[in-house]
N, C-alpha and C. Protein backbone atom coordinates (compact mmCIF):
# COMPACT_ATOMS: atom_id res chain seq x y z
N UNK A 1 -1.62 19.90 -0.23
CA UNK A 1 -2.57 18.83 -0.48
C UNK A 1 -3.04 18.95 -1.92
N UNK A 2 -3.24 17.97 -2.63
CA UNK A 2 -3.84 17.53 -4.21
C UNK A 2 -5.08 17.39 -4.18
N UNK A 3 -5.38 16.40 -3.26
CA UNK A 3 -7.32 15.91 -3.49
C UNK A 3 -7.40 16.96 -4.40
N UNK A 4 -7.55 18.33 -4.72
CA UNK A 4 -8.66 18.93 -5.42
C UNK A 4 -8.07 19.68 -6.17
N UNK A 5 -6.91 19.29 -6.24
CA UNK A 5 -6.39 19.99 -7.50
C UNK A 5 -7.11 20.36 -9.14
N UNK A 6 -7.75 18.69 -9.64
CA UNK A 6 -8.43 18.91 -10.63
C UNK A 6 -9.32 19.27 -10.22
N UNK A 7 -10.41 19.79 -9.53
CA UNK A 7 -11.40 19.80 -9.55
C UNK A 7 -12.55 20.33 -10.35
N UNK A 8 -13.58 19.00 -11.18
CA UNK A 8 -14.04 19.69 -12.36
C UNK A 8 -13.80 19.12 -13.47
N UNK A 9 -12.56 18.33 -13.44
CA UNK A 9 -11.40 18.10 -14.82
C UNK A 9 -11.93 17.31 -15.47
N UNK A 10 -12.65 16.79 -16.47
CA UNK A 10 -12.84 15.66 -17.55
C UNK A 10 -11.45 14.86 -18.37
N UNK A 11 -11.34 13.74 -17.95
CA UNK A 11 -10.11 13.27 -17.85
C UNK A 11 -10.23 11.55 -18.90
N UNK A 12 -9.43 11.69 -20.29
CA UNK A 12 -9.79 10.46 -20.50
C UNK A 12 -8.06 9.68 -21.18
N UNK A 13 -8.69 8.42 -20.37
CA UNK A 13 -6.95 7.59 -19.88
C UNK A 13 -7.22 6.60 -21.01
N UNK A 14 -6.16 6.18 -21.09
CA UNK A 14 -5.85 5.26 -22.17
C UNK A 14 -4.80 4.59 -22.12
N UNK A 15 -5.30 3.16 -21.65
CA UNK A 15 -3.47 2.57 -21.13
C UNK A 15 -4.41 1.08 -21.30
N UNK A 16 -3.52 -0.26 -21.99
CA UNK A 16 -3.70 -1.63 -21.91
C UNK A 16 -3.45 -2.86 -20.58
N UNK A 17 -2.99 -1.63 -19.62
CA UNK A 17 -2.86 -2.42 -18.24
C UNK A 17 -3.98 -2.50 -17.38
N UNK A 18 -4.47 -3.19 -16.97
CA UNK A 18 -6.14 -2.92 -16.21
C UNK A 18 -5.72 -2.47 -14.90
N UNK A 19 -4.27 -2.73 -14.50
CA UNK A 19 -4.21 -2.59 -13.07
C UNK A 19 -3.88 -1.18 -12.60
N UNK A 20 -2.71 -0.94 -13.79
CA UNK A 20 -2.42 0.49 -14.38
C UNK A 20 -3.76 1.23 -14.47
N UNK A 21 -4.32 1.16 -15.00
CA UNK A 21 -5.72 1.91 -15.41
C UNK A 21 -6.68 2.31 -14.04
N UNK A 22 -6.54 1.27 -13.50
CA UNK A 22 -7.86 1.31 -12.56
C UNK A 22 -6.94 2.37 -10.91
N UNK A 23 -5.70 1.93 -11.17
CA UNK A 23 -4.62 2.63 -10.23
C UNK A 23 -4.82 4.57 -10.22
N UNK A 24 -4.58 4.75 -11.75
CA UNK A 24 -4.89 5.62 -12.78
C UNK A 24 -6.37 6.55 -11.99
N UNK A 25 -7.18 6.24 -12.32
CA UNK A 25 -8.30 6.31 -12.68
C UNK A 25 -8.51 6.88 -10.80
N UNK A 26 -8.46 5.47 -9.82
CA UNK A 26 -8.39 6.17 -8.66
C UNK A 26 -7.64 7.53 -7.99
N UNK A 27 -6.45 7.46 -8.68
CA UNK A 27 -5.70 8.45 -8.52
C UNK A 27 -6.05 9.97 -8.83
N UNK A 28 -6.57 9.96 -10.25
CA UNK A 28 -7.54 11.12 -10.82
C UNK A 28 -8.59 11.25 -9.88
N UNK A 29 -9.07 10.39 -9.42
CA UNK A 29 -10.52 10.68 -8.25
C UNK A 29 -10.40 11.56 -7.46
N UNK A 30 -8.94 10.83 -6.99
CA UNK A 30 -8.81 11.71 -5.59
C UNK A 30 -8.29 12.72 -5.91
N UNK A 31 -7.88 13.36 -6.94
CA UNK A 31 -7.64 15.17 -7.22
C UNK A 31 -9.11 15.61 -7.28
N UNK A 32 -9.91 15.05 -7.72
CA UNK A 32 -10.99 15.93 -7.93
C UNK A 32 -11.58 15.98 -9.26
N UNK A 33 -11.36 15.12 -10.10
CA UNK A 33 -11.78 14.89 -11.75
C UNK A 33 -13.06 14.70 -11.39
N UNK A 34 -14.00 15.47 -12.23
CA UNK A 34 -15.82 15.54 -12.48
C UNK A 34 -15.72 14.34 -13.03
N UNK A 35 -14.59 13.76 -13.87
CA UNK A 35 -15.20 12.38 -14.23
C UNK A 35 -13.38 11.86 -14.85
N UNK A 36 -13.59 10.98 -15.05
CA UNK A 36 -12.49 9.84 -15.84
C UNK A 36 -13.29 8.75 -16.23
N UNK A 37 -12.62 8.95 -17.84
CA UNK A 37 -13.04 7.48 -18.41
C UNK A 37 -12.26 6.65 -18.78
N UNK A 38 -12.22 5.49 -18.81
CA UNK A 38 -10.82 4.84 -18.80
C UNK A 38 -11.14 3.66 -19.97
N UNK A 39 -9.99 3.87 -20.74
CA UNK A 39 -10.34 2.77 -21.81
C UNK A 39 -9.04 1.79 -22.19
N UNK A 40 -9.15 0.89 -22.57
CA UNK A 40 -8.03 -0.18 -23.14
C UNK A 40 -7.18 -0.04 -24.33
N UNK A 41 -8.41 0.65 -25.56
CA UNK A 41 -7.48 0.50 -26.59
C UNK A 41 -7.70 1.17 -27.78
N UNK A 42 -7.22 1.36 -28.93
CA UNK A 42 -7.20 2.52 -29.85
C UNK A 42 -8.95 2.43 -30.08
N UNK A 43 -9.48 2.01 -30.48
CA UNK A 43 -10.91 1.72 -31.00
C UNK A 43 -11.98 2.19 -30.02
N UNK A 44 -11.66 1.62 -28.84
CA UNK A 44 -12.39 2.21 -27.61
C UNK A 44 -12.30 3.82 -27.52
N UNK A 45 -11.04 4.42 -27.60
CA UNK A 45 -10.56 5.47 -27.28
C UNK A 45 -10.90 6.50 -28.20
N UNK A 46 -11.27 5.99 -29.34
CA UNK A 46 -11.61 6.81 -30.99
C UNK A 46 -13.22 6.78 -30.96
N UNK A 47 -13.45 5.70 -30.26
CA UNK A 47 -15.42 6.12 -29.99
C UNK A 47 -15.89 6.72 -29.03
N UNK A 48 -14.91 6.70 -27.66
CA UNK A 48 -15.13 7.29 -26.78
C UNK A 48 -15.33 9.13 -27.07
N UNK A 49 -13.91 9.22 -28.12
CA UNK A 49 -13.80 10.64 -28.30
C UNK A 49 -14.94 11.42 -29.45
N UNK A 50 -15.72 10.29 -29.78
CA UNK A 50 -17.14 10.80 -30.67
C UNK A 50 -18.42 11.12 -29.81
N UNK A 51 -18.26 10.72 -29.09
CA UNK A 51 -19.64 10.62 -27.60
C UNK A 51 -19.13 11.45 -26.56
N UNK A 52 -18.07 12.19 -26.22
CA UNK A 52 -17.90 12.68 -24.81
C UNK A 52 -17.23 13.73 -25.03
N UNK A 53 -16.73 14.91 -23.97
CA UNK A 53 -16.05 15.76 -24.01
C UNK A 53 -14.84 15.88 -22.89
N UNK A 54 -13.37 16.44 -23.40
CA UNK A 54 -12.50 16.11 -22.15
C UNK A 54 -11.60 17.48 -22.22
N UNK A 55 -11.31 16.92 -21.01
CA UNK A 55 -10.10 18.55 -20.96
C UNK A 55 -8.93 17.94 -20.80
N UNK A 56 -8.36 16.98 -20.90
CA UNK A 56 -7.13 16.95 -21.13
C UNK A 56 -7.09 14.91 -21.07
N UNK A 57 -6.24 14.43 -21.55
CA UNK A 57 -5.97 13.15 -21.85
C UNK A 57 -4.61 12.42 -21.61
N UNK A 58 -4.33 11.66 -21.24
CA UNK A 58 -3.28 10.69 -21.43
C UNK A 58 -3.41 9.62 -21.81
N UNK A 59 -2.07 9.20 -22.88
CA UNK A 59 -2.00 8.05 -23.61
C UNK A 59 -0.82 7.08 -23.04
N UNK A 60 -1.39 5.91 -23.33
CA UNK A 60 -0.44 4.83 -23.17
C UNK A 60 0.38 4.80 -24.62
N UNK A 61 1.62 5.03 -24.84
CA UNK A 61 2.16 4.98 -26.05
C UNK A 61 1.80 3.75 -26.68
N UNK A 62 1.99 2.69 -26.01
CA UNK A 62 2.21 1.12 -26.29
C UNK A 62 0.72 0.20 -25.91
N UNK A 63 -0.46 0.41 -26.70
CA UNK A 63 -1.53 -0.35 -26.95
C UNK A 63 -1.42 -1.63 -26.85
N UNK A 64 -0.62 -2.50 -26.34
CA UNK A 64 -0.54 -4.02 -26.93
C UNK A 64 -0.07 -4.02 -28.24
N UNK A 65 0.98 -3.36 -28.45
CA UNK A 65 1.55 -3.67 -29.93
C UNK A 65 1.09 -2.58 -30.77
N UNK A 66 -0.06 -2.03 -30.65
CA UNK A 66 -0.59 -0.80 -31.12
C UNK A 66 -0.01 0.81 -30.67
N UNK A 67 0.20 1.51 -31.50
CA UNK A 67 0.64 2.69 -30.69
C UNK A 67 -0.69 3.94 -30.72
N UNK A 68 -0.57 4.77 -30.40
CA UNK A 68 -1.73 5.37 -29.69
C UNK A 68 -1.83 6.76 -30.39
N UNK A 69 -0.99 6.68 -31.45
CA UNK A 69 -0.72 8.03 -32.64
C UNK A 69 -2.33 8.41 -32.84
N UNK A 70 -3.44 7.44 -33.73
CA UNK A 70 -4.49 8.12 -33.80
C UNK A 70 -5.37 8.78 -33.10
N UNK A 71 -5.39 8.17 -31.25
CA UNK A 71 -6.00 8.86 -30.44
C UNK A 71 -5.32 10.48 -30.29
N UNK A 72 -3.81 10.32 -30.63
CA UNK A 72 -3.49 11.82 -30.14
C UNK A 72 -4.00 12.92 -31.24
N UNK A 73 -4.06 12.19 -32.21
CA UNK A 73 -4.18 13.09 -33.75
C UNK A 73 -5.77 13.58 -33.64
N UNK A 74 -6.63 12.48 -32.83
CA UNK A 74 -8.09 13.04 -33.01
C UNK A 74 -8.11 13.94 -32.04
N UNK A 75 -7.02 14.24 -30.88
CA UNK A 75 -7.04 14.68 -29.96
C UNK A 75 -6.61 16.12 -30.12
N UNK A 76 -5.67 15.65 -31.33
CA UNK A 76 -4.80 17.21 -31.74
C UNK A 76 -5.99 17.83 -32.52
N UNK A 77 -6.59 17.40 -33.10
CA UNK A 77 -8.24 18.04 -33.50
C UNK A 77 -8.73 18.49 -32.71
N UNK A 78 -9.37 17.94 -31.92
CA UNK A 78 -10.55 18.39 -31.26
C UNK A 78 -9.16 19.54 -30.13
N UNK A 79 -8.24 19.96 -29.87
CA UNK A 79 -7.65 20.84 -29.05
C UNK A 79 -8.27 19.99 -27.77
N UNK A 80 -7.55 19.37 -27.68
CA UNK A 80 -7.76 18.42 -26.34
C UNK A 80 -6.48 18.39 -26.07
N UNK A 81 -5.70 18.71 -24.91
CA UNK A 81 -4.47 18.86 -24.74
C UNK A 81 -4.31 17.62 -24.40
N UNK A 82 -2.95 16.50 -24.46
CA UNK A 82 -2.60 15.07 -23.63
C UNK A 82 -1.31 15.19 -23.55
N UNK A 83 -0.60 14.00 -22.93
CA UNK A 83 0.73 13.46 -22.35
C UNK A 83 0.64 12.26 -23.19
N UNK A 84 1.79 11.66 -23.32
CA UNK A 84 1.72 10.50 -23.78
C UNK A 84 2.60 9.81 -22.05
N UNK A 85 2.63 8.73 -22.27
CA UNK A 85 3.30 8.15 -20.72
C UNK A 85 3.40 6.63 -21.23
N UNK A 86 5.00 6.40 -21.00
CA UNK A 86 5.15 5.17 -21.36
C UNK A 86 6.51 4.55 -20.21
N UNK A 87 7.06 3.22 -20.41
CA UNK A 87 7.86 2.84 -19.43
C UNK A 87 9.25 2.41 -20.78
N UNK A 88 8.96 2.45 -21.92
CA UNK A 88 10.27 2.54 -22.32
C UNK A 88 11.14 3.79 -22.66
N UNK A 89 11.06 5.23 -22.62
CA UNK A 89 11.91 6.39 -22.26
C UNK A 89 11.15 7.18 -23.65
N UNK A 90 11.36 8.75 -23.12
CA UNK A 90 11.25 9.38 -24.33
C UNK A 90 11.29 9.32 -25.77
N UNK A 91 12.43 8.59 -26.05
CA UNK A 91 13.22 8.81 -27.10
C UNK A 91 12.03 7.55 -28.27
N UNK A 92 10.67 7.11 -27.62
CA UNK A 92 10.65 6.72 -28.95
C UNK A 92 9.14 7.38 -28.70
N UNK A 93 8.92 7.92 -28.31
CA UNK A 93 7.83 8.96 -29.31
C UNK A 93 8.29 9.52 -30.36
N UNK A 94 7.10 9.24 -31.25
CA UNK A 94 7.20 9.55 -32.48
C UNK A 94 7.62 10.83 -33.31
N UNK A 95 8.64 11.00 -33.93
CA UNK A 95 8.60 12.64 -34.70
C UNK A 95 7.68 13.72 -34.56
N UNK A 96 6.60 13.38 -35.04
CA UNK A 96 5.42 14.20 -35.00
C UNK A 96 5.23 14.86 -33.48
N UNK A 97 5.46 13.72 -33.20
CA UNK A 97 4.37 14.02 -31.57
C UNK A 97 5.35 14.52 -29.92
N UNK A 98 6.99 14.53 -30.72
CA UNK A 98 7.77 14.99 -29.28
C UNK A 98 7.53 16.33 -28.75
N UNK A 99 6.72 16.82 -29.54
CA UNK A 99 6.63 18.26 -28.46
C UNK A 99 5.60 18.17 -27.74
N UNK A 100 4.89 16.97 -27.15
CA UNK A 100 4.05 16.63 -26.38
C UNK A 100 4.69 16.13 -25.05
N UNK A 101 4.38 16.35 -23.55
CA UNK A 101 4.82 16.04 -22.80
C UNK A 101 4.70 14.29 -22.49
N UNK A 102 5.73 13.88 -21.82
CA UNK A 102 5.70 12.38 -21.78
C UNK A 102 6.10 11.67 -20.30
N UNK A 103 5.23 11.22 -19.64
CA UNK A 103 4.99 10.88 -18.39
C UNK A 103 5.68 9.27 -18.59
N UNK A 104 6.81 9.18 -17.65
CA UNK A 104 7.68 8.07 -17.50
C UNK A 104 6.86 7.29 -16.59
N UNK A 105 6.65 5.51 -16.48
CA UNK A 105 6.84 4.90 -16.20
C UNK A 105 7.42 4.31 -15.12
N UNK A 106 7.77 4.05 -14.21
CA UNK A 106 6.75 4.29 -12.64
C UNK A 106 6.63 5.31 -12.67
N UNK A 107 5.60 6.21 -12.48
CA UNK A 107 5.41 7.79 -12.05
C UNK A 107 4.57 7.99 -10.48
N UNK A 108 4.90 8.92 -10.15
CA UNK A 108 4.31 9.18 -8.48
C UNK A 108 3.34 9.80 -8.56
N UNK A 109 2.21 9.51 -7.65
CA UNK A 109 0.94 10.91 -7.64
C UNK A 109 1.46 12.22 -7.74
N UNK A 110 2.61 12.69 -7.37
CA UNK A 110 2.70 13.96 -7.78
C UNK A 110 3.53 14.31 -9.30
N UNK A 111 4.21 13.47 -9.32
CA UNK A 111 4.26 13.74 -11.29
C UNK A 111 3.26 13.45 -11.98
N UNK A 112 1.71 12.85 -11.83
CA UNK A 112 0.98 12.23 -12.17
C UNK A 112 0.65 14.06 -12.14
N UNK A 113 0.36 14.75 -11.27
CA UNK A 113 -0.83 15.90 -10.46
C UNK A 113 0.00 17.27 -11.67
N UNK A 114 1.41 17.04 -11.58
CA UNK A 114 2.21 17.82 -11.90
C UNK A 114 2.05 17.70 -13.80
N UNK A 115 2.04 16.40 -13.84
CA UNK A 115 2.15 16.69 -15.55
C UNK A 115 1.21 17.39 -15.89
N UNK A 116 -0.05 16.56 -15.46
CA UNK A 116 -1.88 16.87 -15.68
C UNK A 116 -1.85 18.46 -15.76
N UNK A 117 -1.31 18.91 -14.64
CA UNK A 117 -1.55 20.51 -14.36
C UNK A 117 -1.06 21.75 -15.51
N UNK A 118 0.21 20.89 -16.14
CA UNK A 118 0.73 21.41 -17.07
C UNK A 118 -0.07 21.99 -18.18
N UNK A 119 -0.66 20.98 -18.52
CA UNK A 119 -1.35 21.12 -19.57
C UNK A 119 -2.89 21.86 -19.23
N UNK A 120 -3.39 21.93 -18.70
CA UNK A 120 -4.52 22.64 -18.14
C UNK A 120 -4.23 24.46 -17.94
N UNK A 121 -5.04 25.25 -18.81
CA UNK A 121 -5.16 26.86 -18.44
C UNK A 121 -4.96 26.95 -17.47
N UNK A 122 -4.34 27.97 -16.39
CA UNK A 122 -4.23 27.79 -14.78
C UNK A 122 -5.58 28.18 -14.07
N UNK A 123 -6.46 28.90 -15.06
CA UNK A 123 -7.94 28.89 -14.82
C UNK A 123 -9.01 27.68 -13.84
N UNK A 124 -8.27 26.50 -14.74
CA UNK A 124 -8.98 25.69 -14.86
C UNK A 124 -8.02 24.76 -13.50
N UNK A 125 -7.25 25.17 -12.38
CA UNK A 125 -6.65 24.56 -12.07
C UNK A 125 -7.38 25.31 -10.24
N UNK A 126 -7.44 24.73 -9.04
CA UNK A 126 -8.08 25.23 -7.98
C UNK A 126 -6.46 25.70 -7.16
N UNK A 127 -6.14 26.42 -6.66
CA UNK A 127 -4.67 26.17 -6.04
C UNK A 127 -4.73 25.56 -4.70
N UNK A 128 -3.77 25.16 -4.45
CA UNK A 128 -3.00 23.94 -3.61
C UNK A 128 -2.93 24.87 -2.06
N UNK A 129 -4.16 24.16 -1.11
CA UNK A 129 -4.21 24.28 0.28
C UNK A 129 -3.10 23.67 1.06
N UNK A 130 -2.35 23.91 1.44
CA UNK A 130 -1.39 23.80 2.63
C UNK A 130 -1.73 23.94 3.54
């Protein structure tokens, strides 16, 4: 079982699909995220990260035409670990940024549970009740 996998986790999403997002967002609930904030778009996502604190992030590569490079860069600052996750394939994240993990497009609650976990200290992770 997942429900509580994150439990605790400060979680902030970043994707231009509302349906995606809000899908998103429930999904993080039910692991157990202390919180998720969910935002639309580079600007949102760059003020959000001046006001709040997170333990780990995912990006929508593809903003509406915008790509999501500066959220990761403020992200690569502040040591905020993220994924990027997009539906057109690896291969076009950016130079800089391929040694970042990248969450494909349909993805399942458990590649969703599985990427997230990756990136998280195993500290910070509750283990998995069977």
């Amino acid at each position: 079982m997942t429900d509580t996998l994150l439990w605790g986790v400060r979680v902030l999403v970043v994707d231009d699909d509302m349906m995606l997002l809000m899908m998103i967002e429930g999904m993080l609930e039910d692991m157990g995220c202390e919180s998720v904030v969910a935002v639309a778009t580079v600007k949102q996502a760059l003020a959000v990260l001046d006001t709040g604190t997170f333990d780990v992030a995912m990006l929508d590569l593809n903003l509406n035409g915008d790509r999501s490079y500066p959220i990761a860069d403020a992200l690569a600052a502040l040591n905020v670990p993220f994924l990027f996750s997009t539906g057109y394939g690896s291969g076009v994240v950016g130079e800089g940024y391929r040694d970042r993990p990248v969450l494909m497009k349909p993805y399942s609650f458990d590649q969703l549970v599985a990427t997230l976990g990756r990136l998280l200290p195993s500290d910070r992770l509750l283990p998995e009740v069977t």
